[in-house]
PDB file of N, CA and C in Angstrom:
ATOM      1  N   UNK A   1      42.837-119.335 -12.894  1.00  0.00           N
ATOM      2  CA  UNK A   1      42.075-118.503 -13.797  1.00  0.00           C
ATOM      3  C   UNK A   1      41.661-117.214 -13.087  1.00  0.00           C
ATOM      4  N   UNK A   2      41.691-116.148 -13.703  1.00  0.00           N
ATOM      5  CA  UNK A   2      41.573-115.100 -12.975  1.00  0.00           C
ATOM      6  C   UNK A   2      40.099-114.130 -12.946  1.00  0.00           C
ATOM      7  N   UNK A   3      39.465-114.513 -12.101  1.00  0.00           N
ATOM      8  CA  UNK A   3      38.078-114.128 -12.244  1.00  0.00           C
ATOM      9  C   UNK A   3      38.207-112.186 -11.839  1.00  0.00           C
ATOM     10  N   UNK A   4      36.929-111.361 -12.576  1.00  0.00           N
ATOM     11  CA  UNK A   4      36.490-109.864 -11.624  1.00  0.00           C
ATOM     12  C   UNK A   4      35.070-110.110 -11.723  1.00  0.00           C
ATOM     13  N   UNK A   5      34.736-108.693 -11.113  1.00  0.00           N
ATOM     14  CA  UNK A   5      33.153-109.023 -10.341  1.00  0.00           C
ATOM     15  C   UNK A   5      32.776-107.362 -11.163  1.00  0.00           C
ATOM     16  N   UNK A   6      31.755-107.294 -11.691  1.00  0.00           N
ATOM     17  CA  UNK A   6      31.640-105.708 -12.241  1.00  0.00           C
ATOM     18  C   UNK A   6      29.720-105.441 -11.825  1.00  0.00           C
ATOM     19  N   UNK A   7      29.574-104.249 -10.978  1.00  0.00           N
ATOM     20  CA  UNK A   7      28.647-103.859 -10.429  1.00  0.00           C
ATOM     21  C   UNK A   7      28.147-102.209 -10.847  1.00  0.00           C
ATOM     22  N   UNK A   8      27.000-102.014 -10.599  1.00  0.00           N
ATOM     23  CA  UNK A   8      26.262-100.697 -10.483  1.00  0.00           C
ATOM     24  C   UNK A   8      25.491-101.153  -9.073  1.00  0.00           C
ATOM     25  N   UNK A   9      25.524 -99.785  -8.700  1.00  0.00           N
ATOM     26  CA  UNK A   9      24.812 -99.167  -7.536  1.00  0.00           C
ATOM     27  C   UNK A   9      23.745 -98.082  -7.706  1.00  0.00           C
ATOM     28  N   UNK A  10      22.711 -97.879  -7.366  1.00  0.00           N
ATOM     29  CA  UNK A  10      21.740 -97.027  -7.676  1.00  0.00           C
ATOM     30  C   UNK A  10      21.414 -96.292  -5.706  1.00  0.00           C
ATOM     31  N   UNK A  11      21.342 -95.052  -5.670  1.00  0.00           N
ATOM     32  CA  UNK A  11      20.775 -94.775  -4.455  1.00  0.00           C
ATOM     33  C   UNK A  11      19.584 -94.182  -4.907  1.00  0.00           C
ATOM     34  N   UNK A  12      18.349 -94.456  -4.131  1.00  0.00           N
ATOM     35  CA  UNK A  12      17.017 -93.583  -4.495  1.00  0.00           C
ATOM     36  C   UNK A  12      16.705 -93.102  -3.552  1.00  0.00           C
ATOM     37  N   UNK A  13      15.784 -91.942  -3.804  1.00  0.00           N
ATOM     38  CA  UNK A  13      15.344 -90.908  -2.961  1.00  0.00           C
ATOM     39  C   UNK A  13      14.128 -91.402  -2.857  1.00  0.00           C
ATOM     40  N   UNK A  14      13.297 -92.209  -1.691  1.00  0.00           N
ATOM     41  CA  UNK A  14      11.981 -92.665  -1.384  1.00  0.00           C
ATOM     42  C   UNK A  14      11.158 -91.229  -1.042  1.00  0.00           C
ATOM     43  N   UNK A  15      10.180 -91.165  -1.585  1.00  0.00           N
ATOM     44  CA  UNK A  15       9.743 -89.377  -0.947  1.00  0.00           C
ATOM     45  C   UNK A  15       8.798 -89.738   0.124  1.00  0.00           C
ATOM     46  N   UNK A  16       8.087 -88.379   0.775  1.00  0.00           N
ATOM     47  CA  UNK A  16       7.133 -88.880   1.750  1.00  0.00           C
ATOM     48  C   UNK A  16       5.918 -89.577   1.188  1.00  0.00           C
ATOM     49  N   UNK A  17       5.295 -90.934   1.808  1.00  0.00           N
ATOM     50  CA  UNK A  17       4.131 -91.331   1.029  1.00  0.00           C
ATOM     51  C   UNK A  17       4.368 -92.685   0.641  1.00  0.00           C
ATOM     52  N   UNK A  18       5.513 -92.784  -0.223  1.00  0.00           N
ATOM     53  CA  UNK A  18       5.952 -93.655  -1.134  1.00  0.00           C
ATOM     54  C   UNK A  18       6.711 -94.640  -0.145  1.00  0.00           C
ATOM     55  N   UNK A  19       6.111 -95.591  -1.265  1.00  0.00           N
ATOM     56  CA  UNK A  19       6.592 -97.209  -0.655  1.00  0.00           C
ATOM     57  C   UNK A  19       8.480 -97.090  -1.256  1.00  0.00           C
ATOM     58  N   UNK A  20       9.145 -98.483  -0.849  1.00  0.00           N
ATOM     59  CA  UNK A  20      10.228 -98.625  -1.482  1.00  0.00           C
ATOM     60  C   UNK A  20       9.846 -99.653  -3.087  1.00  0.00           C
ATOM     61  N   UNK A  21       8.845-100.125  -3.348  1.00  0.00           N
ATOM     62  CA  UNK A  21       8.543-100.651  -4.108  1.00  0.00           C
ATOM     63  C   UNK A  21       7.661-100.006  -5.132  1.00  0.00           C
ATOM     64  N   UNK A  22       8.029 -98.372  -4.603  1.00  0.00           N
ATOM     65  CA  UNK A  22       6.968 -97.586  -5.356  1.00  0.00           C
ATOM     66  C   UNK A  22       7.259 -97.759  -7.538  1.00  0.00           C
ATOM     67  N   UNK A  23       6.520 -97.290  -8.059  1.00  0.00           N
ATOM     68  CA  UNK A  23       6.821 -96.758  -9.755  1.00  0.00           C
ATOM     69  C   UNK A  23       7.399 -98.443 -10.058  1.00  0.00           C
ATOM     70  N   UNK A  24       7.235 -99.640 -10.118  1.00  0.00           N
ATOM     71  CA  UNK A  24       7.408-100.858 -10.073  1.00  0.00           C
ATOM     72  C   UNK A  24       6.305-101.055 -11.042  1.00  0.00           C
ATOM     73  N   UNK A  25       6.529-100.750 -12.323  1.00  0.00           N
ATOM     74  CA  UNK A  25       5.315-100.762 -13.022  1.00  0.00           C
ATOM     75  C   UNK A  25       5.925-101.792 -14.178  1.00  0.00           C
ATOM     76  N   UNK A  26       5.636-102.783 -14.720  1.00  0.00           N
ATOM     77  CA  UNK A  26       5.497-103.628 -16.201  1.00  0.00           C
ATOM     78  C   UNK A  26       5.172-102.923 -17.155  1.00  0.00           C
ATOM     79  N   UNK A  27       4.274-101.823 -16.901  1.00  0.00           N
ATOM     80  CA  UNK A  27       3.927-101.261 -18.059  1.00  0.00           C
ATOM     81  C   UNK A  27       4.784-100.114 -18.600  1.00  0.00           C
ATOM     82  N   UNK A  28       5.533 -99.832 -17.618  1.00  0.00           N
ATOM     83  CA  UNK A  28       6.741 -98.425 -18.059  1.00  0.00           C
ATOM     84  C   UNK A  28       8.087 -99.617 -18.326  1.00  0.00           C
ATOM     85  N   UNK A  29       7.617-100.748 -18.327  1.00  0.00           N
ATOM     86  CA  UNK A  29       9.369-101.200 -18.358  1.00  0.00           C
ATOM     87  C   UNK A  29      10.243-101.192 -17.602  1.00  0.00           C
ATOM     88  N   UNK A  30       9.649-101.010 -15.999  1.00  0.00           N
ATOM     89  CA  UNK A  30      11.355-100.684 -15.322  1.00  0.00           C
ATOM     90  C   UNK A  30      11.303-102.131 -14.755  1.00  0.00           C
ATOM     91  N   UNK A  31      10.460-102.903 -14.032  1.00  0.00           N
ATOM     92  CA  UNK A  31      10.727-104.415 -13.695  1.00  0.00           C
ATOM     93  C   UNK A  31      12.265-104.445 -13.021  1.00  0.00           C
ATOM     94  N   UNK A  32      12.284-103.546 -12.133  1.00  0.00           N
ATOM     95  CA  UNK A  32      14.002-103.378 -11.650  1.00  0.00           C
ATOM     96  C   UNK A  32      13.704-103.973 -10.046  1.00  0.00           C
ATOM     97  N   UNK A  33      14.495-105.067 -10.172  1.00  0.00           N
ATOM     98  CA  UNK A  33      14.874-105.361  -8.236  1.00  0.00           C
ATOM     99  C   UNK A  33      14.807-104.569  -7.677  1.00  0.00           C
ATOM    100  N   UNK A  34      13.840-104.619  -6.639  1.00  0.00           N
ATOM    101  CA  UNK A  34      14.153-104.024  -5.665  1.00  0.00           C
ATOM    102  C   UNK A  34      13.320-102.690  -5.811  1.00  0.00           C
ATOM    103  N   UNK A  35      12.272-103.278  -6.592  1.00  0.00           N
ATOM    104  CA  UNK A  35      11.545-101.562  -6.942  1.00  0.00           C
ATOM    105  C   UNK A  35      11.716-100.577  -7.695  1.00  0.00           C
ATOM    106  N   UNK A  36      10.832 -99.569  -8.051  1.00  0.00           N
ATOM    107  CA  UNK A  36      11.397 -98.347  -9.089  1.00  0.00           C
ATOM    108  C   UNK A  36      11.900 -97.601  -8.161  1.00  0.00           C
ATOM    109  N   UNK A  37      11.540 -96.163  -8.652  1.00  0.00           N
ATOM    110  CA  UNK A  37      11.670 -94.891  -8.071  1.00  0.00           C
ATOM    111  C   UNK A  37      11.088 -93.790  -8.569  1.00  0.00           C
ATOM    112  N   UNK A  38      10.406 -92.793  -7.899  1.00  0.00           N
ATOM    113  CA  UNK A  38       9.906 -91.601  -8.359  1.00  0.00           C
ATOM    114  C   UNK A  38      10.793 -90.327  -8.181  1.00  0.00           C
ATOM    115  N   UNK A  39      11.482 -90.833  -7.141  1.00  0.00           N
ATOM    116  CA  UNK A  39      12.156 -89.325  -6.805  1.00  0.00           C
ATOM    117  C   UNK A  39      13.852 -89.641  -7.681  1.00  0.00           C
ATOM    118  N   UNK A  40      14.647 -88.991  -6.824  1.00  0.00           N
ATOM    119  CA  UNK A  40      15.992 -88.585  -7.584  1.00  0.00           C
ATOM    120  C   UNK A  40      16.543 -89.961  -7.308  1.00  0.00           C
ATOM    121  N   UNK A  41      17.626 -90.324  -8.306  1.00  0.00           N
ATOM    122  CA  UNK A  41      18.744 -91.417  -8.666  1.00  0.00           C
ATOM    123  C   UNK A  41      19.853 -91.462  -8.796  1.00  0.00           C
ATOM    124  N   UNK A  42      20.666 -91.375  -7.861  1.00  0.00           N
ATOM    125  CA  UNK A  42      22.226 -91.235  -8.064  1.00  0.00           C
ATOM    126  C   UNK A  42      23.126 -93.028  -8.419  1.00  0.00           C
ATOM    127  N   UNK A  43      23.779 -92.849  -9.552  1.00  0.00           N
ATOM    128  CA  UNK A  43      24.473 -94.100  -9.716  1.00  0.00           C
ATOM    129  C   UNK A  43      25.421 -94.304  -9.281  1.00  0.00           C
ATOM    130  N   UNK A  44      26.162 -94.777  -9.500  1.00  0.00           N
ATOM    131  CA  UNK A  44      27.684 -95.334  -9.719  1.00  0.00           C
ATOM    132  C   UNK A  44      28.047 -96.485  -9.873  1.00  0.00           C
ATOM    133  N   UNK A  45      28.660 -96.929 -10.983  1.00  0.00           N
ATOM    134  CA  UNK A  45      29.694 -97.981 -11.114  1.00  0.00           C
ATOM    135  C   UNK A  45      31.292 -98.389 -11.382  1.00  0.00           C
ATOM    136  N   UNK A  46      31.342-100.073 -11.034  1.00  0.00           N
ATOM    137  CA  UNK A  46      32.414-100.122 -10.643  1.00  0.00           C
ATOM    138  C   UNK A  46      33.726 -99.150 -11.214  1.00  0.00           C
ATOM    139  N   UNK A  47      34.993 -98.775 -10.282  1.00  0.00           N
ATOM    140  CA  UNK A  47      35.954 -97.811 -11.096  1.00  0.00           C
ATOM    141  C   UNK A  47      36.379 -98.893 -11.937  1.00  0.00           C
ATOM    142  N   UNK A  48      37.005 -98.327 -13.063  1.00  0.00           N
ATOM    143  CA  UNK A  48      37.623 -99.385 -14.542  1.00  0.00           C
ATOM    144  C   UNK A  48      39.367 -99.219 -13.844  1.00  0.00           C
ATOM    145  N   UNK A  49      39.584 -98.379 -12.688  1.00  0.00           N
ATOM    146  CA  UNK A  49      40.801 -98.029 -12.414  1.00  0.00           C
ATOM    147  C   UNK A  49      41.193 -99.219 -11.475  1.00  0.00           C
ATOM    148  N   UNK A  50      40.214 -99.625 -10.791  1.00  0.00           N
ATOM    149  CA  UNK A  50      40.319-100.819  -9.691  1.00  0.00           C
ATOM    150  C   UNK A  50      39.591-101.813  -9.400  1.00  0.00           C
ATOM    151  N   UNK A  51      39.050-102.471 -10.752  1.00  0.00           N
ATOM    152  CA  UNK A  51      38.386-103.431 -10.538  1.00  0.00           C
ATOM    153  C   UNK A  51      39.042-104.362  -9.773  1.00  0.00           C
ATOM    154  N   UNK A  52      38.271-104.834  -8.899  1.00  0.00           N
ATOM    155  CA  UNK A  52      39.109-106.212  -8.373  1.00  0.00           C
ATOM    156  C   UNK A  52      39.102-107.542  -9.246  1.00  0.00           C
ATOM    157  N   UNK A  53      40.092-108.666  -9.503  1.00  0.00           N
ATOM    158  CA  UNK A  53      40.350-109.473  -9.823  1.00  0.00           C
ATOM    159  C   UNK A  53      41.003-110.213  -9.307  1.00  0.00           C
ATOM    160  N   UNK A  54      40.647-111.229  -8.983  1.00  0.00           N
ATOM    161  CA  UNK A  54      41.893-112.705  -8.008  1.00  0.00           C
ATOM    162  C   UNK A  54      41.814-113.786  -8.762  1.00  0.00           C
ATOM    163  N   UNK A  55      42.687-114.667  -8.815  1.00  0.00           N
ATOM    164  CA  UNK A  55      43.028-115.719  -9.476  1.00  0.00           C
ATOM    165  C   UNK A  55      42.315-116.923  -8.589  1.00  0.00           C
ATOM    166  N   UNK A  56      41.571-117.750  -8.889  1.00  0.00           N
ATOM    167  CA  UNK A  56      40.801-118.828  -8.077  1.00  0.00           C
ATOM    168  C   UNK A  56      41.697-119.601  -7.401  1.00  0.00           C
ATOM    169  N   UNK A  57      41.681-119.708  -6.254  1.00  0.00           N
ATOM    170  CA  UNK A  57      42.754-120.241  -5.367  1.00  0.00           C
ATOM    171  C   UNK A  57      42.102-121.713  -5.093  1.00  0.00           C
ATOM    172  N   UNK A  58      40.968-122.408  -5.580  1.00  0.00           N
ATOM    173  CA  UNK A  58      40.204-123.661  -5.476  1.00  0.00           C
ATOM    174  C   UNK A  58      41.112-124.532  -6.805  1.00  0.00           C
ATOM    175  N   UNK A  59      40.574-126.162  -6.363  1.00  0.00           N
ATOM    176  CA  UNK A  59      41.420-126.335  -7.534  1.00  0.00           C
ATOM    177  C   UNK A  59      41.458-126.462  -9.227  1.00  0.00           C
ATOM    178  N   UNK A  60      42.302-126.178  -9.802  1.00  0.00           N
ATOM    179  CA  UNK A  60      41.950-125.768 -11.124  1.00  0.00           C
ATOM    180  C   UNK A  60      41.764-124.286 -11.187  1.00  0.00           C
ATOM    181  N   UNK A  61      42.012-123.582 -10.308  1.00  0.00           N
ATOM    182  CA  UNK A  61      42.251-122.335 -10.693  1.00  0.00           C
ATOM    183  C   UNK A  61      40.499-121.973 -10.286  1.00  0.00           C
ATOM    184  N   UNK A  62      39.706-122.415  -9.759  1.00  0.00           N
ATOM    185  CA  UNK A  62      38.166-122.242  -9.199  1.00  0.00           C
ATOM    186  C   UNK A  62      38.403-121.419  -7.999  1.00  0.00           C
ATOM    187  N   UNK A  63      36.947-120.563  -7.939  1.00  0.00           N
ATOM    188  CA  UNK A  63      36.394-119.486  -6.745  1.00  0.00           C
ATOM    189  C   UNK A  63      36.413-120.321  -5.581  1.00  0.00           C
ATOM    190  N   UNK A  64      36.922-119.639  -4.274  1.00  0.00           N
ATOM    191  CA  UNK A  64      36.631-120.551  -3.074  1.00  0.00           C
ATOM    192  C   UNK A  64      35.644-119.299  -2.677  1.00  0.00           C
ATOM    193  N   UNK A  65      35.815-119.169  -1.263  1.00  0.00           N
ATOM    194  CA  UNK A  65      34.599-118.651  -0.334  1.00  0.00           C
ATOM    195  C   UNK A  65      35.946-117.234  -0.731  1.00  0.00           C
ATOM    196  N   UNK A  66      37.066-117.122  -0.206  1.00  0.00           N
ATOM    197  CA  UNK A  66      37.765-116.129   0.001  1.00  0.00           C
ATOM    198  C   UNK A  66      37.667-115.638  -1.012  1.00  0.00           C
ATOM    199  N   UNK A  67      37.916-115.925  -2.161  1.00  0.00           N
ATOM    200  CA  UNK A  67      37.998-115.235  -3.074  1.00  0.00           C
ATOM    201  C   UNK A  67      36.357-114.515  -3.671  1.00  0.00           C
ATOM    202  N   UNK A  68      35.589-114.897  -3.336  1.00  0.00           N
ATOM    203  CA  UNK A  68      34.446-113.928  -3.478  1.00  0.00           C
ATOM    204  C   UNK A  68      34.418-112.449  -1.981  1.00  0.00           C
ATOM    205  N   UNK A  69      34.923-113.519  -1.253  1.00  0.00           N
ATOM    206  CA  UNK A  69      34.550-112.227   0.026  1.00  0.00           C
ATOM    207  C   UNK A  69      36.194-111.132  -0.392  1.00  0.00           C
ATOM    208  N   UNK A  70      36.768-111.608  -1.366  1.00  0.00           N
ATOM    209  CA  UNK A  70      37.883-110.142  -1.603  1.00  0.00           C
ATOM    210  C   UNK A  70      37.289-109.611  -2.701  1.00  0.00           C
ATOM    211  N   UNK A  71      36.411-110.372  -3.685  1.00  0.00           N
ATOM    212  CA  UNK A  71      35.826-109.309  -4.552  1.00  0.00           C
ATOM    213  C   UNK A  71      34.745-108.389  -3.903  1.00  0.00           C
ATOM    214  N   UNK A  72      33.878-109.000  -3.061  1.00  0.00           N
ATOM    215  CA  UNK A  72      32.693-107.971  -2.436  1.00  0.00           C
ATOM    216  C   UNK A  72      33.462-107.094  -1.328  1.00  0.00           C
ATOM    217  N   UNK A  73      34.430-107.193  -0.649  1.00  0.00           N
ATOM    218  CA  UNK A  73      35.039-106.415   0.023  1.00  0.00           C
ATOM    219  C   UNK A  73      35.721-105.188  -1.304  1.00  0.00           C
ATOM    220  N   UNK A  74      36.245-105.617  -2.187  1.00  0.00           N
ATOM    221  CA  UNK A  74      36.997-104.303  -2.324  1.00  0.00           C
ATOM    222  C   UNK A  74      35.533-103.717  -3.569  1.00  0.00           C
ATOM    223  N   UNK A  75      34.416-104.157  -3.984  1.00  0.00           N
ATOM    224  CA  UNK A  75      33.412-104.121  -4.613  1.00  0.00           C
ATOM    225  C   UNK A  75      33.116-102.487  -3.697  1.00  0.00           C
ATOM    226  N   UNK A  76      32.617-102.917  -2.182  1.00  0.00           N
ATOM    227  CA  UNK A  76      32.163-102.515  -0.724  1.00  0.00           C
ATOM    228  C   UNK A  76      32.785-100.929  -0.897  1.00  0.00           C
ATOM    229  N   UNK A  77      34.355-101.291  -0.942  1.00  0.00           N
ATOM    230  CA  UNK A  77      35.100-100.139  -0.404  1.00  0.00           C
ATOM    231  C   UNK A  77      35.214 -98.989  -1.713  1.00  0.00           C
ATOM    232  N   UNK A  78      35.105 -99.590  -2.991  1.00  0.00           N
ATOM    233  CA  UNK A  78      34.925 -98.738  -3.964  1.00  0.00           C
ATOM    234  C   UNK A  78      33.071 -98.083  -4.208  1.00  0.00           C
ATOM    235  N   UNK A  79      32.109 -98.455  -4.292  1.00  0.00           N
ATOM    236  CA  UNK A  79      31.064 -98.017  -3.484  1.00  0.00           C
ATOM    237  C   UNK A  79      31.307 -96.762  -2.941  1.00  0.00           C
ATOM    238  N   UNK A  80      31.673 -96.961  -1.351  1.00  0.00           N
ATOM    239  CA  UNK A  80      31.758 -96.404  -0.618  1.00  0.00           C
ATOM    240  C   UNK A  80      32.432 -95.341  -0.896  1.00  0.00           C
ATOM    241  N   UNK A  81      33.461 -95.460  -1.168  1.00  0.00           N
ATOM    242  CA  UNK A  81      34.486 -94.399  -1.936  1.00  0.00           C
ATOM    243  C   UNK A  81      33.589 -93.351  -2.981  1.00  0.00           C
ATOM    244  N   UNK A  82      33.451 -94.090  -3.699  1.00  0.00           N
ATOM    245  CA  UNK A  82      32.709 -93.253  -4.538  1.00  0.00           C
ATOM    246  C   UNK A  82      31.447 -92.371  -4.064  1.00  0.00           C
ATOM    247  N   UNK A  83      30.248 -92.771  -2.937  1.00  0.00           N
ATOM    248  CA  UNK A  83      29.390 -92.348  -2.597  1.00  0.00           C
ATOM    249  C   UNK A  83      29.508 -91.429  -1.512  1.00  0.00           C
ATOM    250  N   UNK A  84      30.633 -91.378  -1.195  1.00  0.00           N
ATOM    251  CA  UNK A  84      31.096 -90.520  -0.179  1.00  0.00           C
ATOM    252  C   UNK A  84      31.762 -89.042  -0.666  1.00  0.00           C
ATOM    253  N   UNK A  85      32.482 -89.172  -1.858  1.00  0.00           N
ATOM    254  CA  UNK A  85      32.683 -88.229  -2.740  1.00  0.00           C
ATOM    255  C   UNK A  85      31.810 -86.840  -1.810  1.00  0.00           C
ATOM    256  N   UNK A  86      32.179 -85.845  -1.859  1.00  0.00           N
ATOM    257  CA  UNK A  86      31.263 -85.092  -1.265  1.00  0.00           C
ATOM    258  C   UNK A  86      30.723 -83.958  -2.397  1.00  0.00           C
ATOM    259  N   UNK A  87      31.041 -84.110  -3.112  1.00  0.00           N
ATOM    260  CA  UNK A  87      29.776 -83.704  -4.545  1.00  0.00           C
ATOM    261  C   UNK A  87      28.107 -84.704  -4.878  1.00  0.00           C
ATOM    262  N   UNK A  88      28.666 -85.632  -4.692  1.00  0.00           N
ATOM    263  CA  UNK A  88      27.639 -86.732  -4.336  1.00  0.00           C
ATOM    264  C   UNK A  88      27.065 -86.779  -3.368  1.00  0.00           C
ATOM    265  N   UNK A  89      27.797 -86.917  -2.051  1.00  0.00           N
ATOM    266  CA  UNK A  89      26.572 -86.368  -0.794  1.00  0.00           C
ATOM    267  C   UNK A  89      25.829 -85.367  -0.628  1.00  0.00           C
ATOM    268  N   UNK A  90      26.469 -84.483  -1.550  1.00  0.00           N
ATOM    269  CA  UNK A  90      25.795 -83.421  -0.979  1.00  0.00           C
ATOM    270  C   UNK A  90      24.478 -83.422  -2.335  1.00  0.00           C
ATOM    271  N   UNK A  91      24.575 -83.868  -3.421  1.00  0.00           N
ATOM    272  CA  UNK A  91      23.756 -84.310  -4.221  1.00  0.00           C
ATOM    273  C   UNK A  91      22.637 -84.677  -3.357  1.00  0.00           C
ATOM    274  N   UNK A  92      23.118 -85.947  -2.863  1.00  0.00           N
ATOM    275  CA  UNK A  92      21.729 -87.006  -2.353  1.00  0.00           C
ATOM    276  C   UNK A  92      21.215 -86.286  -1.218  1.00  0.00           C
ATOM    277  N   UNK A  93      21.935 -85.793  -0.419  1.00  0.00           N
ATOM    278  CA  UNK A  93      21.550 -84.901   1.146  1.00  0.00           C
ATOM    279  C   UNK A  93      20.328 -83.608   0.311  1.00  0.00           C
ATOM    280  N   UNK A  94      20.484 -83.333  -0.881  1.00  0.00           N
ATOM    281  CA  UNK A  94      19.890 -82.017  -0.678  1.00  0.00           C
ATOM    282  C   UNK A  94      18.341 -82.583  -1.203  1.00  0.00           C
ATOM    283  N   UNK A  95      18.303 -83.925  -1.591  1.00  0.00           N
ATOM    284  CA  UNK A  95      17.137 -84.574  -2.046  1.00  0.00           C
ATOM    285  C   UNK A  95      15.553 -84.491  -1.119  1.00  0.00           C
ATOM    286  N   UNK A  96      15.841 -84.863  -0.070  1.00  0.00           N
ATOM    287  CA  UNK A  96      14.684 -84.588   1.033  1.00  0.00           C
ATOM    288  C   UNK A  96      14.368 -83.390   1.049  1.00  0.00           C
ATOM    289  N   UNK A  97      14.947 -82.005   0.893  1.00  0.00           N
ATOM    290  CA  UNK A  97      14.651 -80.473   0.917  1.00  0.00           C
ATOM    291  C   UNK A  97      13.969 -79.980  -0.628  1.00  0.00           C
ATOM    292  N   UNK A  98      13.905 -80.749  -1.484  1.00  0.00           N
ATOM    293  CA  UNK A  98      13.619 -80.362  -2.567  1.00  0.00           C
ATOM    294  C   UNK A  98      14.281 -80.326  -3.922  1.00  0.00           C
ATOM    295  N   UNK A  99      16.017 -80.174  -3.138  1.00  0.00           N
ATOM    296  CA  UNK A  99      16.871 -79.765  -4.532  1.00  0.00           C
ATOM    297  C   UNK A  99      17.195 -80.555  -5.427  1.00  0.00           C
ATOM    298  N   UNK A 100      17.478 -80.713  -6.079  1.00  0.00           N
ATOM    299  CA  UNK A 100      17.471 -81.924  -7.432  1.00  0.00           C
ATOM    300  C   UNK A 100      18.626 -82.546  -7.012  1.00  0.00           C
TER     301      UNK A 100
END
């Protein structure tokens, strides 16, 4: 059976002051892992061009250990790919100086 794994990534801009658990409010609705955010938010999710998918190599066509560590590996490298983009770095880099 052929399982994929489909993700978002959020990077936040912690400002000076602020906790990582900062804007973590119930009352605005964000109740988001891992904390809100006050400052800037860059996303990304998974490409639709390369999702990974493997066929369960356990038996009956079931997830073993490998087959999760090839979805979070190529999960990892698309991420990365994407956040490295250098329209995007330079996005998040200009965050600490002020620029949006």
């Amino acid at each position: 059976m052929p399982f994929k794994i489909r993700y978002q990534v959020n990077v936040d801009f912690v400002g000076p002051g602020a906790g990582p658990m900062e804007a973590l409010s119930p009352s605005a609705g964000q109740m988001l892992p891992g904390g809100g955010a006050t400052g800037q938010t860059k996303g990304v999710v998974g490409n639709p061009a390369i999702i990974p998918i493997v066929n369960g190599a356990g038996a009956g066509g079931t997830l073993t250990g490998g087959d999760i560590t090839t979805l979070t590996n190529a999960m990892a490298a698309d991420i990365a790919a994407q956040l490295n983009l250098p329209a995007n770095l330079n996005l998040i880099n200009g965050w600490p100086t002020g620029n949006p």
